[in-house]
Protein backbone atom coordinates (compact mmCIF):
# COMPACT_ATOMS: atom_id res chain seq x y z
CA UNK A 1 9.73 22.47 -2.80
CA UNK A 2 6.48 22.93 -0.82
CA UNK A 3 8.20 22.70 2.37
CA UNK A 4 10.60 25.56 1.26
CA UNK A 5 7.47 27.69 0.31
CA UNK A 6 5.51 27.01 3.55
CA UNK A 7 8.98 27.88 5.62
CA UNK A 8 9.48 31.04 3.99
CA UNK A 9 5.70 32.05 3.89
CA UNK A 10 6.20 30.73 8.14
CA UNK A 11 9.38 32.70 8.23
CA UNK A 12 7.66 36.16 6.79
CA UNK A 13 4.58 36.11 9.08
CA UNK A 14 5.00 34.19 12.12
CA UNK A 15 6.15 36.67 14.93
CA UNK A 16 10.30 36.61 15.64
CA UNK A 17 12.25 36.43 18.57
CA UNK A 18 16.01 37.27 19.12
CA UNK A 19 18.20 34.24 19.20
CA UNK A 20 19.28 34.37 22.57
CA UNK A 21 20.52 32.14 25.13
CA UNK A 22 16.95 32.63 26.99
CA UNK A 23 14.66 32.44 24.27
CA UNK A 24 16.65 29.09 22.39
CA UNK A 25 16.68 27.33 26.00
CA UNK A 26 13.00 28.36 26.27
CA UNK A 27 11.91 26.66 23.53
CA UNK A 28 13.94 23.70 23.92
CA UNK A 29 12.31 23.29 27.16
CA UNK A 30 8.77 23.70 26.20
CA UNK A 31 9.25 21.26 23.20
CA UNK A 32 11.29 18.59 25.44
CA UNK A 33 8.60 18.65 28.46
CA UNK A 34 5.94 18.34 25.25
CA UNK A 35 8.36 15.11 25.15
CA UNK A 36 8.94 16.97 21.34
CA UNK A 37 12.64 16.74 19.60
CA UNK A 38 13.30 20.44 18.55
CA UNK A 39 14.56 20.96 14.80
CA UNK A 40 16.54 23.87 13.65
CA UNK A 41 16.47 24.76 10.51
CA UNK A 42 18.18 28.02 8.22
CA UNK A 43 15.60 29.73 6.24
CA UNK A 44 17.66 32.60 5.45
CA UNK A 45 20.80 34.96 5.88
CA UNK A 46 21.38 38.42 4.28
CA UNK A 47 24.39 39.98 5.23
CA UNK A 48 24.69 39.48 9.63
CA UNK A 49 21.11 38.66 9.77
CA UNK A 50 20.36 34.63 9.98
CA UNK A 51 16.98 33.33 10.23
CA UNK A 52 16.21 29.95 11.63
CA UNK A 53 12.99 28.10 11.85
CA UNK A 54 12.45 26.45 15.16
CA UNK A 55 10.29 23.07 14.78
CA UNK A 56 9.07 20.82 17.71
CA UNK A 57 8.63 17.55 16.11
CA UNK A 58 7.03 14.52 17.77
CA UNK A 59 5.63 14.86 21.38
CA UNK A 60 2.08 15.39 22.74
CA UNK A 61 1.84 18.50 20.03
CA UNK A 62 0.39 20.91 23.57
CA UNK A 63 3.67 23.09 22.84
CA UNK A 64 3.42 25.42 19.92
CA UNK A 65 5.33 23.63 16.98
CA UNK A 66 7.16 26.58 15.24
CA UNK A 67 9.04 29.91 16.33
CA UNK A 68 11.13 31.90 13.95
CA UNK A 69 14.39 33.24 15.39
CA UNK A 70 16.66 35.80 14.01
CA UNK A 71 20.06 37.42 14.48
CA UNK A 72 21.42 33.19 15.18
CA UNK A 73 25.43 33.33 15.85
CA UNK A 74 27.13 31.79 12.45
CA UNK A 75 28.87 29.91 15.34
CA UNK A 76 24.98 28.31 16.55
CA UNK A 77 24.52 27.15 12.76
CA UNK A 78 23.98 23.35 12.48
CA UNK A 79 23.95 22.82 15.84
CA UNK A 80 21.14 20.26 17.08
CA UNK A 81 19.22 20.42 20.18
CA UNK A 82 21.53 18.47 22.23
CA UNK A 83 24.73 20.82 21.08
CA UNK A 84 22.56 23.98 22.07
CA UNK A 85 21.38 22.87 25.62
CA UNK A 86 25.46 21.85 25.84
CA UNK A 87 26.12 25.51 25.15
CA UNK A 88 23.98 27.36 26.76
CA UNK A 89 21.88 25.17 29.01
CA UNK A 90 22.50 24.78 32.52
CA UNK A 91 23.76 21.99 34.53
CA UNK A 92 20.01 21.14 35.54
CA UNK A 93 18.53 21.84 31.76
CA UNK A 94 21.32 19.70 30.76
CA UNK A 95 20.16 16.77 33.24
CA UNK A 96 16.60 17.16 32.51
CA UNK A 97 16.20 17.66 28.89
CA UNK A 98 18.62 15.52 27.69
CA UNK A 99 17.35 12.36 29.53
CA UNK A 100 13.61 13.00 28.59
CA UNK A 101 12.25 10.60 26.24
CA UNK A 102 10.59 11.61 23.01
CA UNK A 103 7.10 10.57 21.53
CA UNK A 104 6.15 9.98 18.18
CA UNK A 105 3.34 8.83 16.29
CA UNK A 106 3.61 6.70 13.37
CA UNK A 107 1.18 5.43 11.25
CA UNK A 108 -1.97 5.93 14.03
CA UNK A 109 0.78 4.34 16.89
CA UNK A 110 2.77 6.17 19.94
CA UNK A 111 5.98 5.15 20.26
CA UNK A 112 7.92 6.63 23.56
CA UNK A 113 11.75 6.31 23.20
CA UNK A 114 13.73 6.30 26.16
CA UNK A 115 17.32 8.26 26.15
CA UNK A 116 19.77 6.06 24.19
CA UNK A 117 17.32 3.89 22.77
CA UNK A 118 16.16 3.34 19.36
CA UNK A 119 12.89 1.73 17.25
């Protein structure tokens, strides 16, 4: 329930960008090189207008960790990060963030996870 509050406190205040094919990739990128894994989440939808919070989890935290985006496709809801970069990335995005690993920290310790592998 707290989470819920802080998202739509996020989602009222934090400035918004258009969900576009430039601006999701953008993010993506600046969350994957932060070796990050980008979250989407809905906060919101009235009528045509969708909001989504944009959360880079994990990683170095040098990238800024949240970005509210609105006017998202119905078709773009639920997609992860991978499916996004599949849709709109291109070939090189597509090489480059997918095969990036992804660093977390757990309980004081860094883990780095290597495409395809798991803790």
């Amino acid at each position: 329930m707290l989470g819920t509050l802080i998202r739509e406190v996020m989602a009222r205040t934090k400035p918004k960008k258009y969900w576009r094919k430039s601006t999701i990739i953008d993010f993506i990128k600046g969350c994957r090189n932060d070796l990050g894994i980008p979250l989407f989440q809905r906060v919101k939808s009235s009528g045509y207008n969708t909001t989504i919070i944009a959360e880079c989890w994990g990683g170095n935290n040098t990238f800024p960790n949240v970005q509210i985006f609105e006017d998202v496709k119905p078709e773009d809801m639920g997609l992860n990060w991978t499916e996004l970069v599949e849709k709109y990335g291109s070939e090189k995005d597509k090489e480059e963030l997918l095969k990036k690993p992804i660093r977390v920290k757990i309980k004081g310790n860094i883990f780095e996870i290597n495409h395809g592998e798991s803790i």
